[in-house]
PDB file of N, CA and C in Angstrom:
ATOM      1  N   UNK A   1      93.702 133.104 101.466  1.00  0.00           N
ATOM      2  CA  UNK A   1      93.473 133.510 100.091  1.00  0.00           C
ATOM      3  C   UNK A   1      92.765 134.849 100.072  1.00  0.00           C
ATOM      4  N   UNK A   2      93.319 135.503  98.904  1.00  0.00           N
ATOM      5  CA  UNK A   2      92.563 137.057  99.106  1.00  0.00           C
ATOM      6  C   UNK A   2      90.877 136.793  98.289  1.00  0.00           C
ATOM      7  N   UNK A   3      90.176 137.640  99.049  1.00  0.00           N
ATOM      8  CA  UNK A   3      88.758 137.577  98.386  1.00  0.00           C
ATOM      9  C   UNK A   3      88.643 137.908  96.927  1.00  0.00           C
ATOM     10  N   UNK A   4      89.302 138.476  95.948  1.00  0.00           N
ATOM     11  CA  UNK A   4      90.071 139.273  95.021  1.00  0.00           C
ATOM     12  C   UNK A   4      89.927 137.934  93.952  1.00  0.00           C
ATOM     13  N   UNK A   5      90.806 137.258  94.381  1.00  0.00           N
ATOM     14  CA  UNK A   5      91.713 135.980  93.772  1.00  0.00           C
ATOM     15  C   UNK A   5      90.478 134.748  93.817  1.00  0.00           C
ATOM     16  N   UNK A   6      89.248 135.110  94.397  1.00  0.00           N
ATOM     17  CA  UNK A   6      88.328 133.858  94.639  1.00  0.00           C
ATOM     18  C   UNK A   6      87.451 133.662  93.235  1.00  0.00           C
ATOM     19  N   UNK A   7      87.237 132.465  92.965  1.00  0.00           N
ATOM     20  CA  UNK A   7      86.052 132.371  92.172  1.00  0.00           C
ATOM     21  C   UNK A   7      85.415 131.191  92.908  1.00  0.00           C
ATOM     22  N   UNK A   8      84.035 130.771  92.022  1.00  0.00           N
ATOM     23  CA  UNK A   8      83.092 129.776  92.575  1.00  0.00           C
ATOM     24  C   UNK A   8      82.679 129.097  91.181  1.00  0.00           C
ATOM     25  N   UNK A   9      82.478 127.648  91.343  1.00  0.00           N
ATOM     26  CA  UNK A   9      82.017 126.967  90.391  1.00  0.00           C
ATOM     27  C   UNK A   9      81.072 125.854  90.701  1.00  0.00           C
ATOM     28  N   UNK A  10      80.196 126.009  90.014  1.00  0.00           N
ATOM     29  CA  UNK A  10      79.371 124.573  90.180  1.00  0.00           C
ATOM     30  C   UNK A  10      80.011 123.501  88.979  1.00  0.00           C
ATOM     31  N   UNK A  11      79.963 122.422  89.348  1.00  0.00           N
ATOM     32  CA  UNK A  11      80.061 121.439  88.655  1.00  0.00           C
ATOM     33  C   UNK A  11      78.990 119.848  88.702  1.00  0.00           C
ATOM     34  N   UNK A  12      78.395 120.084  87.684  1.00  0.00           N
ATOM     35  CA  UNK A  12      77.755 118.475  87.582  1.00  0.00           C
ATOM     36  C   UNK A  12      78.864 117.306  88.216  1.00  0.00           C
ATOM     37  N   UNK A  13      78.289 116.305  88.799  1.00  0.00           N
ATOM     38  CA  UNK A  13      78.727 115.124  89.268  1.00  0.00           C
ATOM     39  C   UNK A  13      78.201 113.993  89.273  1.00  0.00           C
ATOM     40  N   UNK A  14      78.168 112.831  88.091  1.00  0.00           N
ATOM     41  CA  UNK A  14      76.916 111.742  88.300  1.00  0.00           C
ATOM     42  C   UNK A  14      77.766 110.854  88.864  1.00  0.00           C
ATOM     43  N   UNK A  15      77.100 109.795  89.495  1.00  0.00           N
ATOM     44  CA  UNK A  15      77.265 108.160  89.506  1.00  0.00           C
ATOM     45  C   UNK A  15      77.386 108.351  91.481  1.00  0.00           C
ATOM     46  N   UNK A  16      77.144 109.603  92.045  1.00  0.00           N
ATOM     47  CA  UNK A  16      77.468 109.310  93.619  1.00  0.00           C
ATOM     48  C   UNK A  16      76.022 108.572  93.682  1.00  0.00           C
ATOM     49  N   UNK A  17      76.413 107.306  94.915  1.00  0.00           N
ATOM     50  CA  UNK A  17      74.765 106.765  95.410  1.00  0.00           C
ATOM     51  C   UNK A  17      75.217 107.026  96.897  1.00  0.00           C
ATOM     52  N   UNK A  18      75.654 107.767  98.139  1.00  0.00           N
ATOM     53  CA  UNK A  18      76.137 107.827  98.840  1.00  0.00           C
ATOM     54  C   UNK A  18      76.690 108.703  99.470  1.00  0.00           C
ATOM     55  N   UNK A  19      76.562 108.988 100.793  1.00  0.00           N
ATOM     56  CA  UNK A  19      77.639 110.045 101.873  1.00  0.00           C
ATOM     57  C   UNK A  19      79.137 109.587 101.603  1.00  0.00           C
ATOM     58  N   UNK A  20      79.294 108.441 101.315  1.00  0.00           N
ATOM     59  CA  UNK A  20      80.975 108.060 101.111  1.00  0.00           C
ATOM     60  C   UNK A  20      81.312 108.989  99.970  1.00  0.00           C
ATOM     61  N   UNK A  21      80.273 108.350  98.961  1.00  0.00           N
ATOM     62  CA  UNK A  21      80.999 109.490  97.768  1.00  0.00           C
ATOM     63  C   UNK A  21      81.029 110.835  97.951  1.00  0.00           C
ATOM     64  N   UNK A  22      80.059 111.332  98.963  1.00  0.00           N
ATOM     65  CA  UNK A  22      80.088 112.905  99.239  1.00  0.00           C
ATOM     66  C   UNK A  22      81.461 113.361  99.402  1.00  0.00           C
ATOM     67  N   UNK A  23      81.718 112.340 100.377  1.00  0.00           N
ATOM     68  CA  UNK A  23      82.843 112.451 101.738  1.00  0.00           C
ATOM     69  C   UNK A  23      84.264 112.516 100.767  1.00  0.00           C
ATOM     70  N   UNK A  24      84.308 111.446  99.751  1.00  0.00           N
ATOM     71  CA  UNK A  24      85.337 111.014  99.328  1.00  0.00           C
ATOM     72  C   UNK A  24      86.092 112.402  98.317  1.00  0.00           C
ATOM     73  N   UNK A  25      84.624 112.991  97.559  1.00  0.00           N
ATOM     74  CA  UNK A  25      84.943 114.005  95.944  1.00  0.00           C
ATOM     75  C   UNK A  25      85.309 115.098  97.209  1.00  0.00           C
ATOM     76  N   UNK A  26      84.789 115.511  98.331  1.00  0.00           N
ATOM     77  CA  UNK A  26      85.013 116.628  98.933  1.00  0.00           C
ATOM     78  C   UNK A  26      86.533 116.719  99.256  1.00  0.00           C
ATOM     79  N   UNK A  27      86.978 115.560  99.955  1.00  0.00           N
ATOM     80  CA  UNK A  27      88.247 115.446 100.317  1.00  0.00           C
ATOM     81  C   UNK A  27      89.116 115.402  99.443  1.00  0.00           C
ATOM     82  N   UNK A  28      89.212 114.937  98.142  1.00  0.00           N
ATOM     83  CA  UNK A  28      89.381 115.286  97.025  1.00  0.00           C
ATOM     84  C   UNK A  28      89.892 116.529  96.380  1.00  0.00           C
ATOM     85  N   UNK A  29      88.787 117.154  96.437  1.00  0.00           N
ATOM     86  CA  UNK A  29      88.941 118.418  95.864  1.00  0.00           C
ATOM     87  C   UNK A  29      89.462 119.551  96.608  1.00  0.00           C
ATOM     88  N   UNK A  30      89.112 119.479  98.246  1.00  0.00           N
ATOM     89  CA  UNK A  30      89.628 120.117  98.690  1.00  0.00           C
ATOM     90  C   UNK A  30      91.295 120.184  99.116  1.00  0.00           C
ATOM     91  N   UNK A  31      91.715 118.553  98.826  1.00  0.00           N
ATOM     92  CA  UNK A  31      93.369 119.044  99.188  1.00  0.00           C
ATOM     93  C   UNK A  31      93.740 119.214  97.616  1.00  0.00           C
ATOM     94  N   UNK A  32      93.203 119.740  96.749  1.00  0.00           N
ATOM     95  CA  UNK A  32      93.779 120.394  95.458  1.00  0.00           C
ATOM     96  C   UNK A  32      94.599 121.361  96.086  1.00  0.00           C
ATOM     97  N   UNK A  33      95.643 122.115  95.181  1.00  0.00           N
ATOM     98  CA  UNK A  33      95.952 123.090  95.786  1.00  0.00           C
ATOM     99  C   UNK A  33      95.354 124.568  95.297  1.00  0.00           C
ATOM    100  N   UNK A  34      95.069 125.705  95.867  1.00  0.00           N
ATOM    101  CA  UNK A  34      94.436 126.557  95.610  1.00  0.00           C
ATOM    102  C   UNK A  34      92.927 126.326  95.916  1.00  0.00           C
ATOM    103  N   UNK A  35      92.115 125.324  96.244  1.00  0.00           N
ATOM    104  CA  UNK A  35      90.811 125.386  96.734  1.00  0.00           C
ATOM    105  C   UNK A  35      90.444 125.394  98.052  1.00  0.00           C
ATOM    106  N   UNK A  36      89.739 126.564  98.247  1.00  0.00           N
ATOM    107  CA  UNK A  36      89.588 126.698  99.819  1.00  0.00           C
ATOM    108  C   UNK A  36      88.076 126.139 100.025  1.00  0.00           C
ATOM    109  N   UNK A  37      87.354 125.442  99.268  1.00  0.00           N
ATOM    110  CA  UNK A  37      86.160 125.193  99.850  1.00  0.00           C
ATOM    111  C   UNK A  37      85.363 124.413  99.074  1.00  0.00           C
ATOM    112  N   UNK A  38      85.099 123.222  99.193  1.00  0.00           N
ATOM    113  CA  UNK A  38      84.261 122.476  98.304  1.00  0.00           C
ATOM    114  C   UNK A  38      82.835 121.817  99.072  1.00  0.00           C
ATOM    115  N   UNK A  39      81.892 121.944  98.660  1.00  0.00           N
ATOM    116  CA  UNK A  39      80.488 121.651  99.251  1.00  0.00           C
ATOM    117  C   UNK A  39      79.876 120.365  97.809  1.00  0.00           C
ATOM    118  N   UNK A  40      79.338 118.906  98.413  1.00  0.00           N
ATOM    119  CA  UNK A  40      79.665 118.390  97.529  1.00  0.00           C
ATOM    120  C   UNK A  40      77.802 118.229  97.830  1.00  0.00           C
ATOM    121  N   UNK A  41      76.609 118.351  97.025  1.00  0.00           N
ATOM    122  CA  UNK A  41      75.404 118.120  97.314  1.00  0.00           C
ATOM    123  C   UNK A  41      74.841 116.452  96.371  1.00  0.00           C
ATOM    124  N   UNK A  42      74.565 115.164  97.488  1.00  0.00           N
ATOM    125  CA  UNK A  42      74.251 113.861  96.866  1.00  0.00           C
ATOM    126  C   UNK A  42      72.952 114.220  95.649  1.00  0.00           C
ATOM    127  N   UNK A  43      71.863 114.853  96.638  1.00  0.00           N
ATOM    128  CA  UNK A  43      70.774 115.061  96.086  1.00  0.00           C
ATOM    129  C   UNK A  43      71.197 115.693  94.093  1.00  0.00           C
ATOM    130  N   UNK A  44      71.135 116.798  94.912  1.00  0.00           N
ATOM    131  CA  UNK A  44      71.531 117.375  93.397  1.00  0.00           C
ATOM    132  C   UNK A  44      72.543 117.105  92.165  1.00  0.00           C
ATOM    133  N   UNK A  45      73.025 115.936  92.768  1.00  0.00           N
ATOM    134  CA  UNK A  45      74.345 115.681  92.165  1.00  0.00           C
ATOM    135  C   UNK A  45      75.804 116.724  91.557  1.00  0.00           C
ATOM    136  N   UNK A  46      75.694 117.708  92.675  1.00  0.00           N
ATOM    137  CA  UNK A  46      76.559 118.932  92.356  1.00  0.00           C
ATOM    138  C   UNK A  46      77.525 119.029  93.304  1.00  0.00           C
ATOM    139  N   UNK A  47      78.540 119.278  92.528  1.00  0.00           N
ATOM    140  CA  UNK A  47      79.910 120.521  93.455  1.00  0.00           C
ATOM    141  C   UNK A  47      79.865 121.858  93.902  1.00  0.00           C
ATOM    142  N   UNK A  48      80.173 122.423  94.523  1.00  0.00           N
ATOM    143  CA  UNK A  48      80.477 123.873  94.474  1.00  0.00           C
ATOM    144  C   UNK A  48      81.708 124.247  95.139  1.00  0.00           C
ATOM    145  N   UNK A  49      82.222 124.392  94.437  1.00  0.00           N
ATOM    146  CA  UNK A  49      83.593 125.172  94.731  1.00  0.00           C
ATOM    147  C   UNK A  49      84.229 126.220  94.691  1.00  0.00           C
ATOM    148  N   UNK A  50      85.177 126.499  95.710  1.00  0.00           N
ATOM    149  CA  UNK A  50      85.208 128.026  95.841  1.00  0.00           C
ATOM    150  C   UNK A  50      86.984 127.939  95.747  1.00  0.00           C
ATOM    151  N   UNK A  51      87.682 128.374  94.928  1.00  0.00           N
ATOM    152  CA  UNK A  51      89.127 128.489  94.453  1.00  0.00           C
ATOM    153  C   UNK A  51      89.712 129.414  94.277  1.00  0.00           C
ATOM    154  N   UNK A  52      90.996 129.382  94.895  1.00  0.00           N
ATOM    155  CA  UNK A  52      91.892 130.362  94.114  1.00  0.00           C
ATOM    156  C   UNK A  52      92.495 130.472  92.603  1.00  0.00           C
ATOM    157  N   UNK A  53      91.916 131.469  91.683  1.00  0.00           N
ATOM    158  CA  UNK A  53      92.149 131.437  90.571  1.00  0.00           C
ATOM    159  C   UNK A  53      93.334 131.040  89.858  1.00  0.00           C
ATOM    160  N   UNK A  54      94.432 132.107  90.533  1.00  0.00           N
ATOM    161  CA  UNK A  54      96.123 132.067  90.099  1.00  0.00           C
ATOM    162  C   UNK A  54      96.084 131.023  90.490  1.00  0.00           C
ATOM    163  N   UNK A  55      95.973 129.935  91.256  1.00  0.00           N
ATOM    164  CA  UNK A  55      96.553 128.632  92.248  1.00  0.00           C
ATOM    165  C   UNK A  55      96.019 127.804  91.120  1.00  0.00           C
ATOM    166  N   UNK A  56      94.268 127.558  90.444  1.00  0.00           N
ATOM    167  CA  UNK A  56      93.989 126.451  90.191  1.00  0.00           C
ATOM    168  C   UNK A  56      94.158 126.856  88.663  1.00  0.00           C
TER     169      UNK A  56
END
């Protein structure tokens, strides 16, 4: 993906109690198509994602 074409988003996420759920929204989001990078934080209850714009 070109650096150009990238954006980043946080997104709120409630109800994870768990590394499964980490494990599960990451895998998730990352075989979307157009997302090259999802970081899923339990604590904070947040996403961050890093996407291709045109793609998503």
């Amino acid at each position: 993906m070109s650096g150009q074409k990238t954006s980043k988003i946080s997104l709120k996420i409630g109800g994870m109690s768990c590394a499964s759920c980490v494990a599960t929204i990451e895998g998730a989001l990352t075989n979307l198509g157009g997302v090259s990078k999802a970081q899923v934080n339990l604590a904070a209850q947040k996403a961050h994602v890093e996407y291709d714009r045109e793609l998503v």
